[in-house]
N, C-alpha and C. Protein backbone atom coordinates (compact mmCIF):
# COMPACT_ATOMS: atom_id res chain seq x y z
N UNK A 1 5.80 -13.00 -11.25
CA UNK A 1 6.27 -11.63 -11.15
C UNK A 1 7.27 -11.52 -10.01
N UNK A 2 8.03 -10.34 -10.30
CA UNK A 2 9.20 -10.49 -8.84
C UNK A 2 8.56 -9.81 -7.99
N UNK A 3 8.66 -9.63 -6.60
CA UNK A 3 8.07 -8.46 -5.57
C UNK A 3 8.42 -7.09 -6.19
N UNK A 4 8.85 -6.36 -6.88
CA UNK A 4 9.22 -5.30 -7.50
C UNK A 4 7.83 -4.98 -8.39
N UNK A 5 8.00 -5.63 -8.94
CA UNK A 5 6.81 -6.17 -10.34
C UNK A 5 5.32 -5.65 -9.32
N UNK A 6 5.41 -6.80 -8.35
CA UNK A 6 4.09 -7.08 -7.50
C UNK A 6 4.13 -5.15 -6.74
N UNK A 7 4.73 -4.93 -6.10
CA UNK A 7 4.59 -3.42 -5.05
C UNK A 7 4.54 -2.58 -6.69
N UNK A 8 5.38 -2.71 -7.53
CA UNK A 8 4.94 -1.39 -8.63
C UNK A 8 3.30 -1.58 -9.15
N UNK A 9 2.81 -2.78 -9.00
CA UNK A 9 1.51 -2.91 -9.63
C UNK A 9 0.68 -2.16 -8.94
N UNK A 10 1.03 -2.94 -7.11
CA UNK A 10 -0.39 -2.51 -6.61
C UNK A 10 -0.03 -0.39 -6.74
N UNK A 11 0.93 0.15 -6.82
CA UNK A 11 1.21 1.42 -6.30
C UNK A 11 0.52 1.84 -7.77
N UNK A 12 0.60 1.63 -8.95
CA UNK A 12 0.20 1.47 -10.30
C UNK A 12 -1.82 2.09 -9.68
N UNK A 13 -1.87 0.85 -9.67
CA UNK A 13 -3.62 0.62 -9.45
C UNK A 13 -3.66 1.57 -8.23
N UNK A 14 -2.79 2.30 -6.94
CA UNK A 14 -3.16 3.17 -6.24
C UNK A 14 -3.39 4.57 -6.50
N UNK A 15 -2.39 4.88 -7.71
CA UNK A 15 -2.49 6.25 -8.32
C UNK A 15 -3.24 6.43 -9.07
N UNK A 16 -4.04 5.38 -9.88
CA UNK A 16 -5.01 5.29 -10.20
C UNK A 16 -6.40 5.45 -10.05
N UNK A 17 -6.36 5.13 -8.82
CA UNK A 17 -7.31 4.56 -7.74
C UNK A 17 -8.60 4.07 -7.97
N UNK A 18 -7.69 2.87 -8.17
CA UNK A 18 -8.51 1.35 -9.02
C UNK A 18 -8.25 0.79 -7.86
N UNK A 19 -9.66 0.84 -7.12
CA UNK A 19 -9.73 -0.31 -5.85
C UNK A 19 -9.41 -1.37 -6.02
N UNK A 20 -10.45 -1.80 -6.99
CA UNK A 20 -10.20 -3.75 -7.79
C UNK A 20 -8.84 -4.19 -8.22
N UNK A 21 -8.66 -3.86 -9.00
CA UNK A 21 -6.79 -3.62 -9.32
C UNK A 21 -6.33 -3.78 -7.96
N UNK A 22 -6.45 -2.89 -7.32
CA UNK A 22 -5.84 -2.49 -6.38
C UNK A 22 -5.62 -4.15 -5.34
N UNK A 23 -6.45 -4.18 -4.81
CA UNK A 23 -6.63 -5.58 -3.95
C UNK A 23 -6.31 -6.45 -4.71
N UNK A 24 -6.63 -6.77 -6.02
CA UNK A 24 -5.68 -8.15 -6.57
C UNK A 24 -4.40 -8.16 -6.18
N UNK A 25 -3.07 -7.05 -5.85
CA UNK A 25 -2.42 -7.28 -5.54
C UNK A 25 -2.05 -7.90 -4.13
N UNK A 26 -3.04 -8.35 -3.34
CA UNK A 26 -2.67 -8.58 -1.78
C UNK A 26 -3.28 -9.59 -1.54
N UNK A 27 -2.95 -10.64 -0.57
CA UNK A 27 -3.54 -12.28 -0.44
C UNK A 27 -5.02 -11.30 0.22
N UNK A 28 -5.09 -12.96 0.17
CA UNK A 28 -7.21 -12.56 0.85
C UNK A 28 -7.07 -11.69 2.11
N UNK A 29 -6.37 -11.97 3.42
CA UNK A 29 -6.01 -11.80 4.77
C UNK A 29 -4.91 -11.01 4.86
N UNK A 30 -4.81 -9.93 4.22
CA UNK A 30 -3.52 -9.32 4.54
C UNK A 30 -3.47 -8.25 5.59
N UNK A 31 -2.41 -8.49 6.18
CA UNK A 31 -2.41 -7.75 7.55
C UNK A 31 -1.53 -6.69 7.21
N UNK A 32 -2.30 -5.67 8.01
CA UNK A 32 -1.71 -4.11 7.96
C UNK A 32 -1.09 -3.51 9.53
N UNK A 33 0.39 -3.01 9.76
CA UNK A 33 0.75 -2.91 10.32
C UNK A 33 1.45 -1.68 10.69
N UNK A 34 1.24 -1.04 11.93
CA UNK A 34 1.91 0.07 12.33
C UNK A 34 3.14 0.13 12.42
N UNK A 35 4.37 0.33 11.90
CA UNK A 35 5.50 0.06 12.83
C UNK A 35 6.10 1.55 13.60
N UNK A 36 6.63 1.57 14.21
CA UNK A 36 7.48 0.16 15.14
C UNK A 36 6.53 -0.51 16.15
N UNK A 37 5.27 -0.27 16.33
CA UNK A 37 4.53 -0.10 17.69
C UNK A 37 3.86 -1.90 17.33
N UNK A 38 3.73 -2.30 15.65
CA UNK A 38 3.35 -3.49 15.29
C UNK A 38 2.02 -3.51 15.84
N UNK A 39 1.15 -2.37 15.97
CA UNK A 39 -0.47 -2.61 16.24
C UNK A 39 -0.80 -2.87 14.82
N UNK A 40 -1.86 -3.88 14.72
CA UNK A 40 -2.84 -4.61 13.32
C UNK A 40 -3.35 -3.20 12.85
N UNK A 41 -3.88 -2.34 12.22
CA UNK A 41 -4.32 -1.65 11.70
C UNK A 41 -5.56 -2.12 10.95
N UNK A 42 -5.19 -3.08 10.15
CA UNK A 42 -6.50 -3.92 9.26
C UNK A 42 -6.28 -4.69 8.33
N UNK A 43 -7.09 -5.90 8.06
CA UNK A 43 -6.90 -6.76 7.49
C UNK A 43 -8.09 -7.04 6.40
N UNK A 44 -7.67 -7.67 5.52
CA UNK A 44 -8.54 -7.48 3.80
C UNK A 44 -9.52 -8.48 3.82
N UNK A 45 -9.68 -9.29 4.73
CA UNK A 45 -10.52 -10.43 4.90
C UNK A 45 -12.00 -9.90 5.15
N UNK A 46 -11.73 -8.85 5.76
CA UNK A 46 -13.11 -8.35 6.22
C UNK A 46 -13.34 -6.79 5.33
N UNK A 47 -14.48 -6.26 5.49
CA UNK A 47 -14.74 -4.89 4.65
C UNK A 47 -13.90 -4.17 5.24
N UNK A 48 -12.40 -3.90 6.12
CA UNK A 48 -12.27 -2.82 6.58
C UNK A 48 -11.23 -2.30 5.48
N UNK A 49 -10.30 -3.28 5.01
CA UNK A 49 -9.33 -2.95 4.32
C UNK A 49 -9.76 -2.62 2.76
N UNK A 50 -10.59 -2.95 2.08
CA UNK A 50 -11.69 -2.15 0.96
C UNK A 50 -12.29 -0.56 1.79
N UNK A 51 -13.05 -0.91 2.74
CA UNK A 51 -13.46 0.46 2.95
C UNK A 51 -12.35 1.53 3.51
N UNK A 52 -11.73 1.03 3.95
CA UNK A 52 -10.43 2.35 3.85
C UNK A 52 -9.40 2.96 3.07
N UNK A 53 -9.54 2.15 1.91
CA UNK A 53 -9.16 2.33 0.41
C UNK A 53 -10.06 3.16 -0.46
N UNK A 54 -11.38 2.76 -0.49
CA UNK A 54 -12.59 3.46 -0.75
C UNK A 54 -12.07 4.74 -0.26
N UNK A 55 -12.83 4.78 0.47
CA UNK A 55 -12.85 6.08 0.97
C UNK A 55 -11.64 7.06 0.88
N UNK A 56 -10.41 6.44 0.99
CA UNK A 56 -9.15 7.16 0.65
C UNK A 56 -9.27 7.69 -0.50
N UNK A 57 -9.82 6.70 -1.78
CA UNK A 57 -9.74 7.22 -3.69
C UNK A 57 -10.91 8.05 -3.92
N UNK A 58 -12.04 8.00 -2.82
CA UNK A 58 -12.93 9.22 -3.26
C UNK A 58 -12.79 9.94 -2.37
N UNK A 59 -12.35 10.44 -1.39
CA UNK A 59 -12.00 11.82 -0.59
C UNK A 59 -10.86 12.39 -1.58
N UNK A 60 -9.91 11.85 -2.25
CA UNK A 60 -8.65 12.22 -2.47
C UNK A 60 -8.64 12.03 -4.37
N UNK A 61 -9.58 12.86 -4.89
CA UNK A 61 -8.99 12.88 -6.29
C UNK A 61 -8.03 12.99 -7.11
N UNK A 62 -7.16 13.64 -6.36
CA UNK A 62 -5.99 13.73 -6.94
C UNK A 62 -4.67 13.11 -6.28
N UNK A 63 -5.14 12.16 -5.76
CA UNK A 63 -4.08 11.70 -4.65
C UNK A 63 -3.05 10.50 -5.59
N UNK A 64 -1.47 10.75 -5.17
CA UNK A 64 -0.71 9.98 -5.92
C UNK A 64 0.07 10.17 -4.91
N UNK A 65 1.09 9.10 -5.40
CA UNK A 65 1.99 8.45 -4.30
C UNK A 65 3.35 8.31 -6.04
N UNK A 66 4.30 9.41 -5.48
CA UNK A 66 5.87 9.26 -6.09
C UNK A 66 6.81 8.49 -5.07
N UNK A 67 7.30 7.43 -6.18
CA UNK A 67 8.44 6.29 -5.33
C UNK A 67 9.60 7.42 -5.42
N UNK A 68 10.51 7.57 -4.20
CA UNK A 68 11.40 8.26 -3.49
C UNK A 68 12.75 7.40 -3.80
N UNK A 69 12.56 6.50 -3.31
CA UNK A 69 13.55 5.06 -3.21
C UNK A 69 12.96 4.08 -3.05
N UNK A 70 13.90 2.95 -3.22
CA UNK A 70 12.98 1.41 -2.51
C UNK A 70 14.48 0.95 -2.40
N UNK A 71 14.52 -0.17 -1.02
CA UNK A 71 15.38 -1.12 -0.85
C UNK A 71 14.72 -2.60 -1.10
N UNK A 72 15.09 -3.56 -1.70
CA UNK A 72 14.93 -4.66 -2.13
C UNK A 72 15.75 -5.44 -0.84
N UNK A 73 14.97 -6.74 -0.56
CA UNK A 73 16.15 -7.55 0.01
C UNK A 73 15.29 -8.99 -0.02
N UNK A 74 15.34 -9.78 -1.09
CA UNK A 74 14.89 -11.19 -1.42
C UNK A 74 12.82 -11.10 -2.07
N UNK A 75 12.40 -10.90 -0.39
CA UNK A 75 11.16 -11.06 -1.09
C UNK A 75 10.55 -9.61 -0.13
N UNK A 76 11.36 -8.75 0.49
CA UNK A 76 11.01 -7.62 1.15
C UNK A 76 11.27 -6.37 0.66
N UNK A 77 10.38 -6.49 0.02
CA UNK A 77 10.31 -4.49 -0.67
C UNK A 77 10.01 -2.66 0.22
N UNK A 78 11.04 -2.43 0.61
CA UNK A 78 10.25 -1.05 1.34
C UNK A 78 10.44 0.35 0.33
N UNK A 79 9.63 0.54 0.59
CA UNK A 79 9.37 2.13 -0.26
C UNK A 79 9.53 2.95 0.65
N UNK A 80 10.39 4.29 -0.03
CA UNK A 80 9.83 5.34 0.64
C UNK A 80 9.15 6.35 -0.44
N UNK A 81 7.82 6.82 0.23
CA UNK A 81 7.11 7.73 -0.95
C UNK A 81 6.74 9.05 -0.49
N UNK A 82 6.86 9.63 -1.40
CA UNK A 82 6.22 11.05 -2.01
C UNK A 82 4.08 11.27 -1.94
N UNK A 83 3.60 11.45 -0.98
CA UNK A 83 2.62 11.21 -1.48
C UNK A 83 1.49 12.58 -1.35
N UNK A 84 0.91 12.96 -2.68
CA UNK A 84 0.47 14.00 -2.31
C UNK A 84 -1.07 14.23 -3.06
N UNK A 85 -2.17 15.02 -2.66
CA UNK A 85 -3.21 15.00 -2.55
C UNK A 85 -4.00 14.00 -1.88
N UNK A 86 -3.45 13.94 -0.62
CA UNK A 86 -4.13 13.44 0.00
C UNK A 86 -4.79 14.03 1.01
N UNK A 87 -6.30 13.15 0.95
CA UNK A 87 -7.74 13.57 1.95
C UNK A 87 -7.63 15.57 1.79
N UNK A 88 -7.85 16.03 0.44
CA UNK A 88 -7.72 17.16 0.20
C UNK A 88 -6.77 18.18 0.21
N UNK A 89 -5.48 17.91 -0.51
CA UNK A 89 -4.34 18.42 -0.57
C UNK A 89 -3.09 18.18 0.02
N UNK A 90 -3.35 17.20 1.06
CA UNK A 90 -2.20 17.51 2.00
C UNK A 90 -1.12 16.27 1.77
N UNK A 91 0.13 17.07 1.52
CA UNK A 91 1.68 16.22 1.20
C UNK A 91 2.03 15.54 2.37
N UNK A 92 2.52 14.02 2.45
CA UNK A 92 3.10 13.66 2.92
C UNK A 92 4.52 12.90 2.54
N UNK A 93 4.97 11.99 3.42
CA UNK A 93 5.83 11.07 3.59
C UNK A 93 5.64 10.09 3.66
N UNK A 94 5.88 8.92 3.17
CA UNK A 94 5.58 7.51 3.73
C UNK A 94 6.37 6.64 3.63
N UNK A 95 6.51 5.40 4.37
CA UNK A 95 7.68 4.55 4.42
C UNK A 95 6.80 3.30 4.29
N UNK A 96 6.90 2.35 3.43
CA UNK A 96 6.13 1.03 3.34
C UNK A 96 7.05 -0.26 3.06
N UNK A 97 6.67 -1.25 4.18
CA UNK A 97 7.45 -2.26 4.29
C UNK A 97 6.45 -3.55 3.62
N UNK A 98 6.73 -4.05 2.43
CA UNK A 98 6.04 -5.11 1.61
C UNK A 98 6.59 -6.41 2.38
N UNK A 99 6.19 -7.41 2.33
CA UNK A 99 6.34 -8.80 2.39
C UNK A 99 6.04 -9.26 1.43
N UNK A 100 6.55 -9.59 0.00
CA UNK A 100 6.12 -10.34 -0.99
C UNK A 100 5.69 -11.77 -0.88
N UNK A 101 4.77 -12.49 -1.41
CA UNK A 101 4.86 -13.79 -1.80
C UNK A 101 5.02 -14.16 -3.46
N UNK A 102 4.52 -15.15 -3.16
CA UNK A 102 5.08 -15.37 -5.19
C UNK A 102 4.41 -14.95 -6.21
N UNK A 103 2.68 -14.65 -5.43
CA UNK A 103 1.96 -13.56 -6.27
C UNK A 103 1.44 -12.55 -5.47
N UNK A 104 1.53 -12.33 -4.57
CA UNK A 104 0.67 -10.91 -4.04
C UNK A 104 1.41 -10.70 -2.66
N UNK A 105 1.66 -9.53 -2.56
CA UNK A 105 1.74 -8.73 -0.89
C UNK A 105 0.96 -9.61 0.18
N UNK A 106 2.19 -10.25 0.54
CA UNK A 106 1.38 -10.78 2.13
C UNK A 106 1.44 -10.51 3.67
N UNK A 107 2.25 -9.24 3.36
CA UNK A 107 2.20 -8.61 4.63
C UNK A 107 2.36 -7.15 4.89
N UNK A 108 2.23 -5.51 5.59
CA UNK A 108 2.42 -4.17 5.06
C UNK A 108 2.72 -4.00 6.42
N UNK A 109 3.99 -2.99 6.55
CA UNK A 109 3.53 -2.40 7.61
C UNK A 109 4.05 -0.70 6.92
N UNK A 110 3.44 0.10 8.23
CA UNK A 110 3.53 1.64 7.61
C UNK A 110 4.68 2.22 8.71
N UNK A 111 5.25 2.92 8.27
CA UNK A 111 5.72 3.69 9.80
C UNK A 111 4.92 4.99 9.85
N UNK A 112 4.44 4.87 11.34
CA UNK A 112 3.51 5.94 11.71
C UNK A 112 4.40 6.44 12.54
C-alpha cells in the first residue's frame, strides 16, 4: 500500500471507531509525539496507546475526523483535519504528521 493508502485506512477505522482496525495500521512500538515541543506522548507497545483510543471511541460516539488537506512528501503524510464530536461535542483542529513504512505508520506526531 502507499502511505496515502496506509493514513486513509487507519483514519477509515478511526471514524469508525474500530480500535482493532484501527492499530493494525501502526508498527507494534509506535511513538506518539507532541510537536514542536517533541515530548513522547505514548507508545503502542504498552496498554497506553489502546487505552487512549478506547476511551476516545467510547466517550465520543459520534466523533469523526474530515481530511482538510494532506501534503505528501515520499513516505511522510501530514493531515490537516476537521475533527468533530469529540469527548462530547466539541470541534476541533488537528494537524498530523505520519511517518510511513512499507506497511504501517511508524511514527505520529500531533501539533499541540
Amino acid at each position: 500500500m502507499s502511505p496515502e493508502e496506509i493514513v486513509d485506512g487507519q483514519l477509515a477505522a478511526y471514524n469508525a471507531r474500530d480500535l482493532d482496525k484501527f492499530l493494525e495500521y501502526y508498527v507494534e512500538d509506535v511513538p506518539v509525539y507532541a510537536f514542536p515541543s517533541g515530548e513522547l506522548l505514548t507508545d503502542r507497545s504498552g496498554p497506553a496507546f489502546r487505552e487512549r483510543y478506547a476511551a476516545l471511541f467510547a466517550s465520543s460516539p459520534g466523533l469523526h475526523a474530515e481530511l482538510v488537506s494532506r501534503v505528501t512528501h515520499g513516505r511522510i503524510v501530514i493531515d490537516q483535519e476537521r475533527v468533530t464530536g469529540f469527548m462530547g461535542g466539541e470541534e476541533r483542529s488537528a494537524v498530523a504528521l505520519y511517518e510511513v513504512g512499507e506497511e504501517r505508520v511508524e511514527r505520529v506526531w500531533f501539533a499541540v
